[in-house]
C-alpha atoms as a PDB file:
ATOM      1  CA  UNK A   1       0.000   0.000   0.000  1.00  0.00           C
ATOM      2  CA  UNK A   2       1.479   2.903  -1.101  1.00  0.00           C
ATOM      3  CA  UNK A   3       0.880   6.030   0.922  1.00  0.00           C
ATOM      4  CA  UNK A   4       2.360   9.816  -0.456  1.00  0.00           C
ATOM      5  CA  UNK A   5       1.782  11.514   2.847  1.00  0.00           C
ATOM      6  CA  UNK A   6       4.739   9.750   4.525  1.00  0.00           C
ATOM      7  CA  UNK A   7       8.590   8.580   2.652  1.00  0.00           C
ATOM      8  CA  UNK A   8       9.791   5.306   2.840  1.00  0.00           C
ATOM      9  CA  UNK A   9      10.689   5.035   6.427  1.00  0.00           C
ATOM     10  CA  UNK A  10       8.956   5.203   9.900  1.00  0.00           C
ATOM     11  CA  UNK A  11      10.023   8.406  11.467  1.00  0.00           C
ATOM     12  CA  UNK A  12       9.445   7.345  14.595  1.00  0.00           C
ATOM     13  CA  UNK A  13      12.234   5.233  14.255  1.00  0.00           C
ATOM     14  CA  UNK A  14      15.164   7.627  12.475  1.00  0.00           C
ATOM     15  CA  UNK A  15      18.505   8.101  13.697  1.00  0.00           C
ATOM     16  CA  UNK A  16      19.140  11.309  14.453  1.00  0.00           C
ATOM     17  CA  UNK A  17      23.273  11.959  13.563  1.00  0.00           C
ATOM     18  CA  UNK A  18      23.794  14.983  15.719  1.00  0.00           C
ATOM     19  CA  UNK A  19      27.672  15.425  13.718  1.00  0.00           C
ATOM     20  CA  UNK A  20      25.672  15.742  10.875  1.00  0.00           C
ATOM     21  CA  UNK A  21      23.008  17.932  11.988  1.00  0.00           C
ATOM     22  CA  UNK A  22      25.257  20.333  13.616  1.00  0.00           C
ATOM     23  CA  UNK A  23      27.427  20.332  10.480  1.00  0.00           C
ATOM     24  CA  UNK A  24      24.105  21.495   8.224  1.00  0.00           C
ATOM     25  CA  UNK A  25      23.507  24.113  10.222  1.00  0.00           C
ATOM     26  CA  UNK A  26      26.880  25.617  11.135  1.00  0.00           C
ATOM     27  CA  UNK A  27      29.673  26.693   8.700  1.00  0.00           C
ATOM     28  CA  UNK A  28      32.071  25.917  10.800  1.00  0.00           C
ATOM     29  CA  UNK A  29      34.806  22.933  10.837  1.00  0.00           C
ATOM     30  CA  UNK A  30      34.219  20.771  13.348  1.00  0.00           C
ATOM     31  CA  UNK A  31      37.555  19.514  14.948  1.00  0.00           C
ATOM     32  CA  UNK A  32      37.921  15.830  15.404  1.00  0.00           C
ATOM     33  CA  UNK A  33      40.307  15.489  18.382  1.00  0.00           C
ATOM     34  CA  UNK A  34      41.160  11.557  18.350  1.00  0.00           C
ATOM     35  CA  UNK A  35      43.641  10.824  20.874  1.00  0.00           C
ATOM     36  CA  UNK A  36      44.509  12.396  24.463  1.00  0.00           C
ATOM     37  CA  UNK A  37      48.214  13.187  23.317  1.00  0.00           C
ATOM     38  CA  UNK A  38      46.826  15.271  20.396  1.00  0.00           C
ATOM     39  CA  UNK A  39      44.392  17.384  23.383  1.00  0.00           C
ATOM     40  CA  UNK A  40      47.071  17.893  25.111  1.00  0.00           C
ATOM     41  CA  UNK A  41      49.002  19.311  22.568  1.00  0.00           C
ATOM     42  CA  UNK A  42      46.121  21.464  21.096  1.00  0.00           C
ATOM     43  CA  UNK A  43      46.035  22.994  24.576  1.00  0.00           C
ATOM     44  CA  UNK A  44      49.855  23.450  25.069  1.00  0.00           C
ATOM     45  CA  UNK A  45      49.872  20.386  27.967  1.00  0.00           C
ATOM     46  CA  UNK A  46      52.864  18.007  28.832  1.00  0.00           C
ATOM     47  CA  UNK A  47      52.686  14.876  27.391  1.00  0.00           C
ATOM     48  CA  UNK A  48      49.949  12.962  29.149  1.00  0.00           C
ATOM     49  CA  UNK A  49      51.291   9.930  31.721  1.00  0.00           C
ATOM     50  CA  UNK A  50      49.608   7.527  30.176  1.00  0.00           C
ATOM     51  CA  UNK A  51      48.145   7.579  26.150  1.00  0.00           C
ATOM     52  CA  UNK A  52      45.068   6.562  27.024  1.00  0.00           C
ATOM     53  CA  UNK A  53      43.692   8.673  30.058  1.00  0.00           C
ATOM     54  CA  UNK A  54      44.638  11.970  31.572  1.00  0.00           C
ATOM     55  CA  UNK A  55      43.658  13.549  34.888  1.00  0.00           C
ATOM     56  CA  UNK A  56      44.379  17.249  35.000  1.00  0.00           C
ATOM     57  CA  UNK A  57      42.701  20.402  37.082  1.00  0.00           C
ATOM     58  CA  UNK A  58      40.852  22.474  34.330  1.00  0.00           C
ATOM     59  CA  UNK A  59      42.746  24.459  32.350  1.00  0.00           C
ATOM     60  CA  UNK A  60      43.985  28.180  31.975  1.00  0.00           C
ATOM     61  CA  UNK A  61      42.214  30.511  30.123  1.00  0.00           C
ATOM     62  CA  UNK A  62      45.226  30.856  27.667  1.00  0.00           C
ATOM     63  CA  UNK A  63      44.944  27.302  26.993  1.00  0.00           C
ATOM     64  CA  UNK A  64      41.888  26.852  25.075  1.00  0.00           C
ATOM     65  CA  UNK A  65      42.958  29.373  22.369  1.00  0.00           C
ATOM     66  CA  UNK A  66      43.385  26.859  19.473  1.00  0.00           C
ATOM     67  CA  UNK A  67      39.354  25.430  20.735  1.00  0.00           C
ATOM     68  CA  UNK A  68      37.585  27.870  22.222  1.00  0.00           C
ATOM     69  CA  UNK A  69      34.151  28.538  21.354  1.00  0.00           C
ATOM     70  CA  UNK A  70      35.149  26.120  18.083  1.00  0.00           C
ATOM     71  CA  UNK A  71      32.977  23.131  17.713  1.00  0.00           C
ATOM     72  CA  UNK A  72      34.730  19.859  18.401  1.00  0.00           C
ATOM     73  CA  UNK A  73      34.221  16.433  18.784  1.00  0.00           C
ATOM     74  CA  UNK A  74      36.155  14.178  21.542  1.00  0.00           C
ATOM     75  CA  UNK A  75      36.430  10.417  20.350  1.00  0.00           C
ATOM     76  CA  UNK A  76      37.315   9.728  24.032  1.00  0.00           C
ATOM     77  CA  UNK A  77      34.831   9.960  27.890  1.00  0.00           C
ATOM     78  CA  UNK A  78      34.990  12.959  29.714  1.00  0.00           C
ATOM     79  CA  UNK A  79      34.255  13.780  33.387  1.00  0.00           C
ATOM     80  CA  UNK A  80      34.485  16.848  34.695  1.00  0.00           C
ATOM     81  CA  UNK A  81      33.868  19.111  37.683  1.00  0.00           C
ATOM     82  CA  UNK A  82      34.222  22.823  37.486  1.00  0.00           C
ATOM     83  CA  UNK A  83      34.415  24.994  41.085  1.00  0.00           C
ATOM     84  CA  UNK A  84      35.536  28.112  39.532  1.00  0.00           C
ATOM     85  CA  UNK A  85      34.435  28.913  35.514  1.00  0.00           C
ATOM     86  CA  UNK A  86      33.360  31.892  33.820  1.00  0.00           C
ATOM     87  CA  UNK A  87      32.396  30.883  30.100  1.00  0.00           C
ATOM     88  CA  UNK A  88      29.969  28.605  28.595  1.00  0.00           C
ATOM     89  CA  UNK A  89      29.558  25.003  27.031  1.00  0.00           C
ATOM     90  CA  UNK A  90      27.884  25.137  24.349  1.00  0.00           C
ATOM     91  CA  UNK A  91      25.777  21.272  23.616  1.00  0.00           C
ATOM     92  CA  UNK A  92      24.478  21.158  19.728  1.00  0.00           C
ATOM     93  CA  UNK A  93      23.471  24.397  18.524  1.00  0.00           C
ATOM     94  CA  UNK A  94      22.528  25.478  22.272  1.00  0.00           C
ATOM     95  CA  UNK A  95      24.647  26.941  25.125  1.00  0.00           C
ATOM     96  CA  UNK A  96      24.462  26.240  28.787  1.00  0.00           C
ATOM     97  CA  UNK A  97      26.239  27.937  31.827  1.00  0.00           C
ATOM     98  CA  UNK A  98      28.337  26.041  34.335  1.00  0.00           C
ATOM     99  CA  UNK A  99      27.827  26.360  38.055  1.00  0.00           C
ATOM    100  CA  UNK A 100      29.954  25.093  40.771  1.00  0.00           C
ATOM    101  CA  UNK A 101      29.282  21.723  42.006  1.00  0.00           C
ATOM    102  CA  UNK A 102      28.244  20.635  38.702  1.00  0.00           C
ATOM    103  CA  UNK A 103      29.480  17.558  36.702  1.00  0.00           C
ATOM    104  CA  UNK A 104      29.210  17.106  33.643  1.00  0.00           C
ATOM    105  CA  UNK A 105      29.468  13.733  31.438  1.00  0.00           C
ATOM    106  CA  UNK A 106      30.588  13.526  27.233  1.00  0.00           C
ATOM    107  CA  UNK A 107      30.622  10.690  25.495  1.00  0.00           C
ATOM    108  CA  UNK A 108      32.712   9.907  22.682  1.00  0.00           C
ATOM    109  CA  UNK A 109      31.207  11.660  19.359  1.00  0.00           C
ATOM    110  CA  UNK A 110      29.543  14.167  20.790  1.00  0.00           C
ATOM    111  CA  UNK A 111      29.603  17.798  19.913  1.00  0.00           C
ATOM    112  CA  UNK A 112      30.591  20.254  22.000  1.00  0.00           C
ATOM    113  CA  UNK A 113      32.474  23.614  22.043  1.00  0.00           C
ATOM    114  CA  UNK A 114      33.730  25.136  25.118  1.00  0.00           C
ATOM    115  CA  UNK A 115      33.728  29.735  25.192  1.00  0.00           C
ATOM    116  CA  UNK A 116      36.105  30.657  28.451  1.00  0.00           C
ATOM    117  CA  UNK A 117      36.440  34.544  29.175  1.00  0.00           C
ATOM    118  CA  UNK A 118      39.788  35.699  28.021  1.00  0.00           C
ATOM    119  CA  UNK A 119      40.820  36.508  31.998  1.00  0.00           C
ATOM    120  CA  UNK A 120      39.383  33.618  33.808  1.00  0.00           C
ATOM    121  CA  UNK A 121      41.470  30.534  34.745  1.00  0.00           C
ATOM    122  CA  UNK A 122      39.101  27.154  35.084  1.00  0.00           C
ATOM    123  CA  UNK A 123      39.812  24.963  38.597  1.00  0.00           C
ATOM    124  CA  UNK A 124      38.157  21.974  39.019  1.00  0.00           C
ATOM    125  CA  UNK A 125      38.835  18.187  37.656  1.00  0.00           C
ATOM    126  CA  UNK A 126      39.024  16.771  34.406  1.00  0.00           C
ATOM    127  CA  UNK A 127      39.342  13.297  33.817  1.00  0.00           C
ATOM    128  CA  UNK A 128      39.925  11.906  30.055  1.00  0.00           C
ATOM    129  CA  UNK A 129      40.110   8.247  29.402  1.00  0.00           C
ATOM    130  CA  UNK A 130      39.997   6.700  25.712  1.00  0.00           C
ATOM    131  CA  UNK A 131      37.636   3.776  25.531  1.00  0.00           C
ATOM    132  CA  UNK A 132      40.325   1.738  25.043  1.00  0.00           C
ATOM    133  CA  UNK A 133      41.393   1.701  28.297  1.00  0.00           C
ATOM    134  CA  UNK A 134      38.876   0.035  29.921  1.00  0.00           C
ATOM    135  CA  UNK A 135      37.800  -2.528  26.724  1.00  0.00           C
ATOM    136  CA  UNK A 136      39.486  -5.041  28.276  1.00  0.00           C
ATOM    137  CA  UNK A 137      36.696  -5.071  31.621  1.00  0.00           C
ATOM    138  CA  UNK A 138      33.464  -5.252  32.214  1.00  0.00           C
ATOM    139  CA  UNK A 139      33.196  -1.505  32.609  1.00  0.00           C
ATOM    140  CA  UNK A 140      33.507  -1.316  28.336  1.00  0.00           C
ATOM    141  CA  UNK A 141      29.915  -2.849  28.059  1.00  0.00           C
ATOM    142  CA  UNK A 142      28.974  -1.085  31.749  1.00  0.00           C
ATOM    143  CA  UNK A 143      29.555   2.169  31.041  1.00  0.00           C
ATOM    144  CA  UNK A 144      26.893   1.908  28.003  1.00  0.00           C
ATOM    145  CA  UNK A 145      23.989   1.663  30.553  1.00  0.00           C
ATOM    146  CA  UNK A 146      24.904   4.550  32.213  1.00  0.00           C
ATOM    147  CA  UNK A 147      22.633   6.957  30.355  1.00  0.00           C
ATOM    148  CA  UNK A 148      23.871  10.472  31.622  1.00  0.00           C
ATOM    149  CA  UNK A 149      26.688  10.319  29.146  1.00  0.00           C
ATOM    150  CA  UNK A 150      24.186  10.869  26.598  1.00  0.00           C
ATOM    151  CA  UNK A 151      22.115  13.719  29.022  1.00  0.00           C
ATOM    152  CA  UNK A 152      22.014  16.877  27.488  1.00  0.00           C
ATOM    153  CA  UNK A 153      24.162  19.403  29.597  1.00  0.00           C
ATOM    154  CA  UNK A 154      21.584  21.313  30.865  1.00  0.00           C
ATOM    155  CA  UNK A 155      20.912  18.150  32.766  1.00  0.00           C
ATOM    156  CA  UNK A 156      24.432  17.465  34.131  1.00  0.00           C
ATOM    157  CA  UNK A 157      25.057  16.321  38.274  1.00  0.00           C
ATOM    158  CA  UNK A 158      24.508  18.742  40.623  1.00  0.00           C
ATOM    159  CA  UNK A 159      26.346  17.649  43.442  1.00  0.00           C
ATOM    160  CA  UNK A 160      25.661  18.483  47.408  1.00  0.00           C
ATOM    161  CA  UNK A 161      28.674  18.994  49.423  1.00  0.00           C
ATOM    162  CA  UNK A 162      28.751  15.801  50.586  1.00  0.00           C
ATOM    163  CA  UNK A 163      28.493  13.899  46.878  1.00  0.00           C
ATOM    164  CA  UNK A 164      31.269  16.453  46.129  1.00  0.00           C
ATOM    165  CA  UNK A 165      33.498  15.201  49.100  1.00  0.00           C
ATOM    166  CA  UNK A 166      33.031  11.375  47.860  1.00  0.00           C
ATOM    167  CA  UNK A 167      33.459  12.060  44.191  1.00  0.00           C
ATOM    168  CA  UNK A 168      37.263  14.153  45.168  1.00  0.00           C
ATOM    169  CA  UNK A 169      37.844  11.226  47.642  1.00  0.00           C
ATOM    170  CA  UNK A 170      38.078   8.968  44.571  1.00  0.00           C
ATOM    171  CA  UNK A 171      38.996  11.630  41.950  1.00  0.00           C
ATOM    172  CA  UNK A 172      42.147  12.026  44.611  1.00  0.00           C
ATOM    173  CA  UNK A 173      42.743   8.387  43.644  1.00  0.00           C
ATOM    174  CA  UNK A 174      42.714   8.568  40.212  1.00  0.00           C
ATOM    175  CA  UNK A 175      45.566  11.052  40.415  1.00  0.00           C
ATOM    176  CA  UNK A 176      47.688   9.354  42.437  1.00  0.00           C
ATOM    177  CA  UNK A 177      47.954   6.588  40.837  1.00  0.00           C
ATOM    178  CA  UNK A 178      48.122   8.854  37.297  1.00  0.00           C
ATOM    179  CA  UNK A 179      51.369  10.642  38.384  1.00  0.00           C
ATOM    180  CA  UNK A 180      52.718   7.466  40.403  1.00  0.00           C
ATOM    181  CA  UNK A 181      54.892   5.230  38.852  1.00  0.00           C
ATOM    182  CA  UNK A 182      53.159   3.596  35.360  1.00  0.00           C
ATOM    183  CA  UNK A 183      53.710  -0.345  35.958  1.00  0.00           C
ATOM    184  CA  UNK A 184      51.873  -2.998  35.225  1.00  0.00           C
ATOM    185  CA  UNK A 185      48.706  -3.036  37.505  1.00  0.00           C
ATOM    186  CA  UNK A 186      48.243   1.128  37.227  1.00  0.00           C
ATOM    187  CA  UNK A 187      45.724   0.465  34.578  1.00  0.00           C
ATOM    188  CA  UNK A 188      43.644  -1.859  36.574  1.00  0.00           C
ATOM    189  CA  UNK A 189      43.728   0.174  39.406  1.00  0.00           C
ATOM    190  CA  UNK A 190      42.618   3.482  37.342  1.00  0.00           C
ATOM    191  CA  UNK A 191      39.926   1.781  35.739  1.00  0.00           C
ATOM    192  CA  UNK A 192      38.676  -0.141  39.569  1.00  0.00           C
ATOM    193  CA  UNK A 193      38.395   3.655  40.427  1.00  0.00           C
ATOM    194  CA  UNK A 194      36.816   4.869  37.536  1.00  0.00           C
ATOM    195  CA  UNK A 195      33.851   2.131  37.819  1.00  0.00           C
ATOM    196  CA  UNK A 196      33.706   3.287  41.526  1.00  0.00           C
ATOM    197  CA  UNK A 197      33.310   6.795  40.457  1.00  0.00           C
ATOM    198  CA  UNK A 198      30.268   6.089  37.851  1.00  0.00           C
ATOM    199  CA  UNK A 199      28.911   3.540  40.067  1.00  0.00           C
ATOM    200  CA  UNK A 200      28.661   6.849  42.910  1.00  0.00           C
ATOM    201  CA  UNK A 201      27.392   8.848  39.884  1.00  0.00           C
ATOM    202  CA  UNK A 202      24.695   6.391  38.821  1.00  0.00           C
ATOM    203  CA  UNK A 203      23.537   6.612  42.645  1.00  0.00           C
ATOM    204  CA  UNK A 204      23.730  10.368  42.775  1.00  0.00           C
ATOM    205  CA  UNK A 205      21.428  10.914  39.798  1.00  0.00           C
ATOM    206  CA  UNK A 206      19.375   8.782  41.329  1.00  0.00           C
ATOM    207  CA  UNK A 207      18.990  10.810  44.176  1.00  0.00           C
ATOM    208  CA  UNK A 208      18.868  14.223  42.027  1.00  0.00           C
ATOM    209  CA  UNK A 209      15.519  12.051  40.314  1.00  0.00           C
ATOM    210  CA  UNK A 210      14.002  11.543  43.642  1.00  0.00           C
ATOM    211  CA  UNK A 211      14.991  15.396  45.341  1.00  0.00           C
ATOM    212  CA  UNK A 212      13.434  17.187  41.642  1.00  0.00           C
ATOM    213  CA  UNK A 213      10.420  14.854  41.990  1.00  0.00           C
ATOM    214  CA  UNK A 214       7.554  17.581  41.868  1.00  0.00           C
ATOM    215  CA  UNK A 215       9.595  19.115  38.876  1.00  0.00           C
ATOM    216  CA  UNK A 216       9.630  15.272  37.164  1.00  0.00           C
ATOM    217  CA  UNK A 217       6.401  14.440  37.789  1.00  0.00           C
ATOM    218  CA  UNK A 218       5.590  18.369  36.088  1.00  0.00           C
ATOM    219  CA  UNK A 219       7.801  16.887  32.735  1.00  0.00           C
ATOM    220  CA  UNK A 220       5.721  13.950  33.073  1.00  0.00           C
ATOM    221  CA  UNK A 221       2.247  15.429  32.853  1.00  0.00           C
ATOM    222  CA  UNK A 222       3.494  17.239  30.153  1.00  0.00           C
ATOM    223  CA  UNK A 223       4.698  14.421  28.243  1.00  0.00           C
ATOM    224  CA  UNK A 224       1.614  12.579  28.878  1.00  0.00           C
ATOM    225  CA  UNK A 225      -0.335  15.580  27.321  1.00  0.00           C
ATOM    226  CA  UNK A 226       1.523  15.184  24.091  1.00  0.00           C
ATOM    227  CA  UNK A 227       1.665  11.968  23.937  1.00  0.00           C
ATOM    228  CA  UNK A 228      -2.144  12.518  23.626  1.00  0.00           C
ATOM    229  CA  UNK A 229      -1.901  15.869  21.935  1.00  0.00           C
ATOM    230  CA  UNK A 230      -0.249  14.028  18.669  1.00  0.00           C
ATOM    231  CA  UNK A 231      -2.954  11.703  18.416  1.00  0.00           C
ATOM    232  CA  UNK A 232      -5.453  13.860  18.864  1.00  0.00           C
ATOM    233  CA  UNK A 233      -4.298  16.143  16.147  1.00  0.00           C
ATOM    234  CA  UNK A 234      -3.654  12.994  14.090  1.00  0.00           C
ATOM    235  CA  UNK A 235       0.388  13.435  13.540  1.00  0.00           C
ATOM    236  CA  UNK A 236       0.486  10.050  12.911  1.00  0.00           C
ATOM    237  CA  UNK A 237      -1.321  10.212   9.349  1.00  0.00           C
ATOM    238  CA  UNK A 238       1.279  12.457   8.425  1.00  0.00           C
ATOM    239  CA  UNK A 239       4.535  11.839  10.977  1.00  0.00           C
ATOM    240  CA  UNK A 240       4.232   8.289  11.260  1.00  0.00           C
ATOM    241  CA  UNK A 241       5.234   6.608  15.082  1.00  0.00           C
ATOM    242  CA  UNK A 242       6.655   9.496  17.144  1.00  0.00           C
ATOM    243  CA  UNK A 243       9.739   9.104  18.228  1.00  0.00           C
ATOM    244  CA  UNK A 244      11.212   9.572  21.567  1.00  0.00           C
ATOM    245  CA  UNK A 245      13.582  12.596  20.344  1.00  0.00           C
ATOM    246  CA  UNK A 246      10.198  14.310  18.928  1.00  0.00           C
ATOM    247  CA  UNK A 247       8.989  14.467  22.897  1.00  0.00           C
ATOM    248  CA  UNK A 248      12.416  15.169  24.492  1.00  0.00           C
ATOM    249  CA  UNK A 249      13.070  18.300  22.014  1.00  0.00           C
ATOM    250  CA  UNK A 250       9.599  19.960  22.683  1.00  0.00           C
ATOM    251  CA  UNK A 251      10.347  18.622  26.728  1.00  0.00           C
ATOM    252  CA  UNK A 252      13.645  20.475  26.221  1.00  0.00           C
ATOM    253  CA  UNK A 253      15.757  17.817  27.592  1.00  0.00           C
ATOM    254  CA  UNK A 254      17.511  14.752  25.888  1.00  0.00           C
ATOM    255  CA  UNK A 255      15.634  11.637  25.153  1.00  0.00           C
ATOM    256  CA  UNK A 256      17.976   9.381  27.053  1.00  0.00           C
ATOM    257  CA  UNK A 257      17.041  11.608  30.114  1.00  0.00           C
ATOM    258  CA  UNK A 258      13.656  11.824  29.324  1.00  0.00           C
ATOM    259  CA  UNK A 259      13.757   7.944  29.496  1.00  0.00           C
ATOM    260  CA  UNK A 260      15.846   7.557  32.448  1.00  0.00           C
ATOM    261  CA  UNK A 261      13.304   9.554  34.315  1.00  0.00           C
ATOM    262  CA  UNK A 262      10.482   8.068  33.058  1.00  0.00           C
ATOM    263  CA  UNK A 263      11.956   4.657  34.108  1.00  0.00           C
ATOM    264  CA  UNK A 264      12.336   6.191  37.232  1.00  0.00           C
ATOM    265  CA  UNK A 265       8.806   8.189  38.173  1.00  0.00           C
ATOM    266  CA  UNK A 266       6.807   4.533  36.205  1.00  0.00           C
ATOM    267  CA  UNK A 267       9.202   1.603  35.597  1.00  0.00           C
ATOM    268  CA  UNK A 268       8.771   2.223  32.248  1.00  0.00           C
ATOM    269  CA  UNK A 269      10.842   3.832  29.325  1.00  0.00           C
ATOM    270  CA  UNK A 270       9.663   6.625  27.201  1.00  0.00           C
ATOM    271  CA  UNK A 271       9.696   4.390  24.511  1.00  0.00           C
ATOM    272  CA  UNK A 272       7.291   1.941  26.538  1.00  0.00           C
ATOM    273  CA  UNK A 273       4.872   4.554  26.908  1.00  0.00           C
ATOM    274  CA  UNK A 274       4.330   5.599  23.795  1.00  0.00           C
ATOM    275  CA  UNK A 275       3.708   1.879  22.748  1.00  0.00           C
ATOM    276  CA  UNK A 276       1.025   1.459  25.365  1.00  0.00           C
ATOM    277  CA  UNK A 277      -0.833   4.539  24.102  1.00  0.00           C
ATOM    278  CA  UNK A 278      -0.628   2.810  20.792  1.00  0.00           C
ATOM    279  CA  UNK A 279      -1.863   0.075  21.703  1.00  0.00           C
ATOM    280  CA  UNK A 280      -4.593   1.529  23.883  1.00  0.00           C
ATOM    281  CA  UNK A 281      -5.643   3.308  21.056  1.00  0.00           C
ATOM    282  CA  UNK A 282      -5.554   0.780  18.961  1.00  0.00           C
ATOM    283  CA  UNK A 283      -7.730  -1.739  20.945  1.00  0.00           C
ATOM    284  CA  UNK A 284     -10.064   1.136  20.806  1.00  0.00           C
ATOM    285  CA  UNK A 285     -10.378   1.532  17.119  1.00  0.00           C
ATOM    286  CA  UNK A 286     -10.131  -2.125  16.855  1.00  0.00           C
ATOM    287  CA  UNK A 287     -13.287  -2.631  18.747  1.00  0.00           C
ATOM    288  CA  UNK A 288     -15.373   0.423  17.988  1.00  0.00           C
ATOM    289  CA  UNK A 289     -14.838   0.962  14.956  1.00  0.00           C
ATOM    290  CA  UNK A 290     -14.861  -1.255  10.911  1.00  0.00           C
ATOM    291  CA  UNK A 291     -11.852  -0.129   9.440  1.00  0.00           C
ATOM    292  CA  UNK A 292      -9.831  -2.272   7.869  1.00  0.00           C
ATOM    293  CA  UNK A 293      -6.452  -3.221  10.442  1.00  0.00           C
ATOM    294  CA  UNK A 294      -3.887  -1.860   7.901  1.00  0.00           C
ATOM    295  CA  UNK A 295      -6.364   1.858   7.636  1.00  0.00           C
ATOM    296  CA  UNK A 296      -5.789   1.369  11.334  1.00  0.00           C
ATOM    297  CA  UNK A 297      -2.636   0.370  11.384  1.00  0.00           C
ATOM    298  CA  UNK A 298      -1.932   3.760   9.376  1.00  0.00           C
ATOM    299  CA  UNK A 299      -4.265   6.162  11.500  1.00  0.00           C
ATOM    300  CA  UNK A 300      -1.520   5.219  14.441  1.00  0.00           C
ATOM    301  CA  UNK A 301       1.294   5.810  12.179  1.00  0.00           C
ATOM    302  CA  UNK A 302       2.824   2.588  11.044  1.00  0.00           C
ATOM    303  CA  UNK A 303       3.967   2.400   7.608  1.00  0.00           C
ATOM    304  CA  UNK A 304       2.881  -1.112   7.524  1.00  0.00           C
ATOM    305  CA  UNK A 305       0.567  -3.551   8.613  1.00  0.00           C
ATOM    306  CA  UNK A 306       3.094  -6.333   9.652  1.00  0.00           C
ATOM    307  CA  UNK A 307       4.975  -3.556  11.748  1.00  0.00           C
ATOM    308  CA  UNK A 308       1.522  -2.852  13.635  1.00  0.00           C
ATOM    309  CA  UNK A 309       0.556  -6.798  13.687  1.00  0.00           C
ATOM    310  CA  UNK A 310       4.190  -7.290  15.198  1.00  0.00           C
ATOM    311  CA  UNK A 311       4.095  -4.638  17.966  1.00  0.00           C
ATOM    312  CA  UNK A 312       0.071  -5.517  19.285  1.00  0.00           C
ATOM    313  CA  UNK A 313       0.973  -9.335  19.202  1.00  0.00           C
ATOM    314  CA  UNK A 314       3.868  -8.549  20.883  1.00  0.00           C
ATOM    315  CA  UNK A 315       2.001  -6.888  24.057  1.00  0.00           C
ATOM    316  CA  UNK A 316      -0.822  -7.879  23.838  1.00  0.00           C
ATOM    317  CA  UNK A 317       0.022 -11.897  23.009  1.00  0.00           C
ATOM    318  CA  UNK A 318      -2.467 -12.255  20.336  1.00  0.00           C
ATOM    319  CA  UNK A 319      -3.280 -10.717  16.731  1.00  0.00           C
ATOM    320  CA  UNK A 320      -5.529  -7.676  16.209  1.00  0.00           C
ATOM    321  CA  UNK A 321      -7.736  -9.787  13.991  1.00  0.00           C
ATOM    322  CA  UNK A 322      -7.946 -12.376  17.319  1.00  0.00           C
ATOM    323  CA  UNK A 323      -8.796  -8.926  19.426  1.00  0.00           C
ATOM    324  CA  UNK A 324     -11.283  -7.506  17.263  1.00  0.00           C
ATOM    325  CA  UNK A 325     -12.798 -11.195  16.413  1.00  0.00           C
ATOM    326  CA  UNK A 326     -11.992 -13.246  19.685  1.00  0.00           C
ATOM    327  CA  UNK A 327     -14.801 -16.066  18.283  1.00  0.00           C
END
């Protein structure tokens, strides 16, 4: 069934390259810093103690003349915690202000550019570590669940004095065994303290979920009401599925945040939500209504019928001919 209101794909669905979105819409070069020698060269550094991570208290002003305010993308994780910084990060096309206390997560890929004032030195912590540092552990395939190195900054780790005293406690670590002596258990050691520190961080967002809860279950309503909204306006006969990133963008945060919290507030992921309302909806129109399943399938916003028939067997354990038709 061919259908001209929608291309050949489910939008819903779409990867969204933010390299290449950023690149449409800006004219300028983004830098692609690969390694942590090349950083530290770019921003006039010794040579780091180890290739593959780097532990440093932020840098001078001076410094960041070959990157600031130039977009760039760091093929390597980076932690940081800033006490003292005048300037801006700026996340995508969007910037964000730093306060103390605050820290921050990038994964590798991401965009960011970094504006400091011209007579402001940065203190705080930076820790870079190249993912191939810790591919040989379990923290290579751990450190994908953690989902605030995908958060947006504007929802970065605001720490309370306390979470700031643990996360130096272990930061204090880190350097220690950076500057010590390089042998042959210094790498396991680093990374055993890195997986402590995300392990605190995973607990400490945690607790920022449950200490914002009136303003979470606010961004929940919300996404509840356009969840709705879009059906009610019938996006689907022209969007197709919505997507996640379609909710987080008008929720200004990012969808792997929106999901986290979601998880959080429900048990359930963003993406889990917006199935049930499908399928809600669909039972609906299944029983009140004649249509033909793939004119319903359609109405919800799947491209096609076997998509639909796939999802409502899938929750619902039985075909939406064996709903509407149970004899």
């Amino acid at each position: 069934m061919q259908h001209g209101k929608r291309s050949n794909f489910i939008r819903g669905f779409a990867f969204y390259d933010q390299k290449q979105a950023m690149n449409k819409r800006s004219n300028e070069t983004v830098q692609e810093i690969h390694s942590i020698p090349q950083l530290h060269k770019l921003l006039g550094l010794p040579e780091p103690e180890h290739p593959l991570v780097s532990v440093n208290g932020l840098i001078r002003a001076e410094s960041f003349t070959a990157l600031n305010a130039r977009p760039a993308v760091y093929h390597f994780y980076s932690i940081c915690i800033k006490k003292n910084f005048e300037g801006k990060v700026k996340y995508g096309q969007t910037y964000y202000d730093h306060d103390a206390g605050v820290l921050s997560f990038y994964a590798p890929g991401q965009v960011t550019a970094t504006e400091v004032s011209a007579n402001q030195d940065a203190t705080g912590e930076w820790l870079i570590f190249h993912p191939d540092l810790v591919r040989p552990y379990p923290l290579f395939d751990k450190i994908k669940t953690y989902g605030f190195f995908a958060y947006a900054m504007q929802e970065a780790l605001h720490l309370s004095a306390q979470e700031q005293q643990v996360i130096e406690k272990i930061w204090a670590g880190i350097r220690e065994e950076y500057r010590g002596n390089i042998d042959t258990f210094s790498q396991d050691v680093i990374v055993s303290h890195i997986d402590l520190l995300l392990s605190y961080c995973n607990r400490f967002y945690n607790r920022q979920f449950l200490t914002r809860r009136k303003a979470n279950n606010d961004l929940l309503s919300r996404f509840e009401a356009l969840l709705q909204g879009y059906y009610q306006a019938e996006e689907g006969l022209h969007k197709g599925l919505p997507a996640v990133s379609y909710f987080a963008e008008k929720l200004f945060v990012s969808a792997q945040y929106l999901s986290d919290l979601l998880r959080h507030l429900t048990g359930m992921t963003a993406q889990q939500h917006i199935h049930q309302h499908v399928i809600a909806l669909a039972k609906e129109k299944l029983v009140q209504s004649n249509k033909p399943i793939g004119i319903i399938a359609y109405e919800l916003g799947f491209e096609y019928p076997q998509s639909f028939n796939k999802l409502f067997r899938n929750k619902t354990g039985m075909s939406p001919k064996a709903f509407r038709d149970p004899g």
